[in-house]
Protein backbone atom coordinates (compact mmCIF):
# COMPACT_ATOMS: atom_id res chain seq x y z
CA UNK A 1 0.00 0.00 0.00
CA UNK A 2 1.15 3.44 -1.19
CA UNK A 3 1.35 5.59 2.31
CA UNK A 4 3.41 8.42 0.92
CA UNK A 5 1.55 11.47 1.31
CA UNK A 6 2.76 14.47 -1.19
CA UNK A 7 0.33 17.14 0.38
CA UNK A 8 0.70 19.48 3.62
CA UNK A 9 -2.23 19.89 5.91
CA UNK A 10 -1.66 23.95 5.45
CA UNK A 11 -1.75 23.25 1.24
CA UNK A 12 -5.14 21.37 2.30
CA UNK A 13 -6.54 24.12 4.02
CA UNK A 14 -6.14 26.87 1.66
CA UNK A 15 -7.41 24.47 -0.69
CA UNK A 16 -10.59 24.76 0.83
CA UNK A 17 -10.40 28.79 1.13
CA UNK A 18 -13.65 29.12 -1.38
CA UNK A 19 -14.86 26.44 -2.05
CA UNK A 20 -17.19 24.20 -0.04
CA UNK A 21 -15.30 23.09 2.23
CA UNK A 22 -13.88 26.17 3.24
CA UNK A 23 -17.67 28.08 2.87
CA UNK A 24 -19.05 25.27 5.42
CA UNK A 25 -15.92 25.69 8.38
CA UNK A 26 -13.89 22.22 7.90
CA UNK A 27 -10.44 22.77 8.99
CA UNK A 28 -8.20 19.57 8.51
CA UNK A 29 -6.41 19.23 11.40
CA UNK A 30 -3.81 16.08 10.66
CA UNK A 31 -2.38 14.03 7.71
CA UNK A 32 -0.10 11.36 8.22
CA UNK A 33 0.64 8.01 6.63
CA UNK A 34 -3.16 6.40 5.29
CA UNK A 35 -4.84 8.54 7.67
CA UNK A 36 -6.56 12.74 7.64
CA UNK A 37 -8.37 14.52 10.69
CA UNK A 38 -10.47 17.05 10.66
CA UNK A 39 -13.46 19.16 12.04
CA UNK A 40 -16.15 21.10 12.12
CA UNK A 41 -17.95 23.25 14.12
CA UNK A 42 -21.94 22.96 14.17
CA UNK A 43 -23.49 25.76 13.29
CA UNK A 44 -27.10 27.06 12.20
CA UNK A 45 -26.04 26.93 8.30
CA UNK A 46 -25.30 23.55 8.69
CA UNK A 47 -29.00 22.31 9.93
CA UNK A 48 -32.34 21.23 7.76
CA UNK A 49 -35.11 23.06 8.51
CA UNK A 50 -36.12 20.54 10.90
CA UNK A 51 -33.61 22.06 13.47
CA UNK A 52 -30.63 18.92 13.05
CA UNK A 53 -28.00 18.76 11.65
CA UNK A 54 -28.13 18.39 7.89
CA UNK A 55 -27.01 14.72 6.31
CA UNK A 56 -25.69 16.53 3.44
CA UNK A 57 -22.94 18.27 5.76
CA UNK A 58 -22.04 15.22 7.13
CA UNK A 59 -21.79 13.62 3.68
CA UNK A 60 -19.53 16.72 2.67
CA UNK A 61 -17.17 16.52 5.38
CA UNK A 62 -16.97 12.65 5.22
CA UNK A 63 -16.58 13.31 1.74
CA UNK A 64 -14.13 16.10 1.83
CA UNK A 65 -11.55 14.05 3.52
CA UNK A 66 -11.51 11.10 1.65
CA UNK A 67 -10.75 13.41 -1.32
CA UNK A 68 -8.36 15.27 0.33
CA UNK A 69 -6.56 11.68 1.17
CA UNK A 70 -6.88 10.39 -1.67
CA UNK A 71 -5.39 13.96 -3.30
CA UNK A 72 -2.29 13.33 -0.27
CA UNK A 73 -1.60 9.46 -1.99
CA UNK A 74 -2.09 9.27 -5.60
CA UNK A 75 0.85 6.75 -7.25
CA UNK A 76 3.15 8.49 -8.98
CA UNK A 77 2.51 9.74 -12.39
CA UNK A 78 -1.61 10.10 -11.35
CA UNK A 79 -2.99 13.40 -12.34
CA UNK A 80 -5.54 13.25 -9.73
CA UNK A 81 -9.33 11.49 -9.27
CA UNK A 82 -12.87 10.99 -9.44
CA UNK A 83 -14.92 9.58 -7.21
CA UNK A 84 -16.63 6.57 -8.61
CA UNK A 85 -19.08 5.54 -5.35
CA UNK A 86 -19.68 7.01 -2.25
CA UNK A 87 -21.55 5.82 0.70
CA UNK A 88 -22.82 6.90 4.27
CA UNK A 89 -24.81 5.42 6.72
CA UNK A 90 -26.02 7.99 9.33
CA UNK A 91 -26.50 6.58 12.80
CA UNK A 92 -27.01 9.92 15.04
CA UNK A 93 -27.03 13.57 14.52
CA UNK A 94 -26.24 16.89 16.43
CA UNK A 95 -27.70 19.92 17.30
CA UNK A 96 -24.20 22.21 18.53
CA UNK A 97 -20.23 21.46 19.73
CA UNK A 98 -17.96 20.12 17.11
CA UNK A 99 -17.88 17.05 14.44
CA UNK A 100 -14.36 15.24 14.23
CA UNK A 101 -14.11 12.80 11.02
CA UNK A 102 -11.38 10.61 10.47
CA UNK A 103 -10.50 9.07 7.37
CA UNK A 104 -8.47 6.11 6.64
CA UNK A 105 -7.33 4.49 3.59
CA UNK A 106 -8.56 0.88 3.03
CA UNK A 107 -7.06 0.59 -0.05
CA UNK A 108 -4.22 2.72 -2.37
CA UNK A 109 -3.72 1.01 -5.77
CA UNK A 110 -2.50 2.58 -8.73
CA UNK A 111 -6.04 2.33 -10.26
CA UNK A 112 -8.42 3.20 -7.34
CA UNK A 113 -8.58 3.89 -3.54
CA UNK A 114 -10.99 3.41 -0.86
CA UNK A 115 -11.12 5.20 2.05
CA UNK A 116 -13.31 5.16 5.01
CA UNK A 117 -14.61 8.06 7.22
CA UNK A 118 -16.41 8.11 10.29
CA UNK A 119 -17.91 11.36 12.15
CA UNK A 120 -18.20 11.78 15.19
CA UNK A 121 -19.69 14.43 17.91
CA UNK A 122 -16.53 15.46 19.91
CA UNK A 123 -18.41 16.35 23.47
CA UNK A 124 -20.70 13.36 23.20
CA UNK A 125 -18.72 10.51 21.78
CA UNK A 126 -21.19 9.67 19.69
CA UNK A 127 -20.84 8.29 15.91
CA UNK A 128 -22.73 10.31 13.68
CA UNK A 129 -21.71 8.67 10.47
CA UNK A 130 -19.76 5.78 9.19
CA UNK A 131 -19.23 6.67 5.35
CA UNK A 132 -16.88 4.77 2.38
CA UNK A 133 -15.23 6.44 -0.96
CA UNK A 134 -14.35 4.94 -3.70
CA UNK A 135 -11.80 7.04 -6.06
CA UNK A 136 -10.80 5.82 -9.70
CA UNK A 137 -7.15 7.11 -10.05
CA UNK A 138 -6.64 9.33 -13.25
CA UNK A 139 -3.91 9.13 -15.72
């Protein structure tokens, strides 16, 4: 498995700087070896109307750092990705504090990676989402 990474977290946060990820508040907060941290803070823009947390935030940070691995390990000679299937299975939600997401890399081929995320609500514990990616390498 491929476990260079070829990215800073700094290069990943200006990244961000206007674009979703930077609009909705995710900061990346680690990158090492197969493995990306990050969070974000719950706010109102973040909610459905119904007053929780929206799944589509949670979808987009799950989402955001299995790119933003993926980005950190291509093979050399890749010119970057798509994502070919995503998935998320939402098991809790949150009204306020802080999401943390991890992602890890389940698999780094020259052709594809997967890489899993899983949210979770920092003062509570709790898993909010568990969520897989599945990136077709480009060339």
């Amino acid at each position: 498995m491929n476990q260079r990474t070829t990215i800073t977290v700094e290069q990943l946060n200006r990244r961000s700087a206007g674009c979703l990820p930077g609009h909705l508040g995710i900061v990346i907060t680690f990158l090492g070896a197969g493995e990306l941290r990050a969070e974000l803070p719950v706010k109102k823009e973040l909610m459905a109307p119904n007053g929780f947390l929206h799944a589509g935030s949670v979808v987009t940070l799950a989402d955001t750092l299995a790119g933003y691995g993926c980005a950190a390990h291509l093979p050399e000679g890749a010119l970057g990705f798509t994502t070919i299937e995503l998935k998320s299975n939402h098991l809790g939600t949150a009204r306020d504090g802080t999401l943390e997401c991890t992602a890890t890399a389940v698999h780094l081929g020259k052709t594809t990676q997967v890489w899993d995320s899983v949210v979770r609500h920092r003062e509570s514990g709790k898993t909010i989402a568990l969520f897989r990616c599945t990136q077709m390498v480009l060339r």
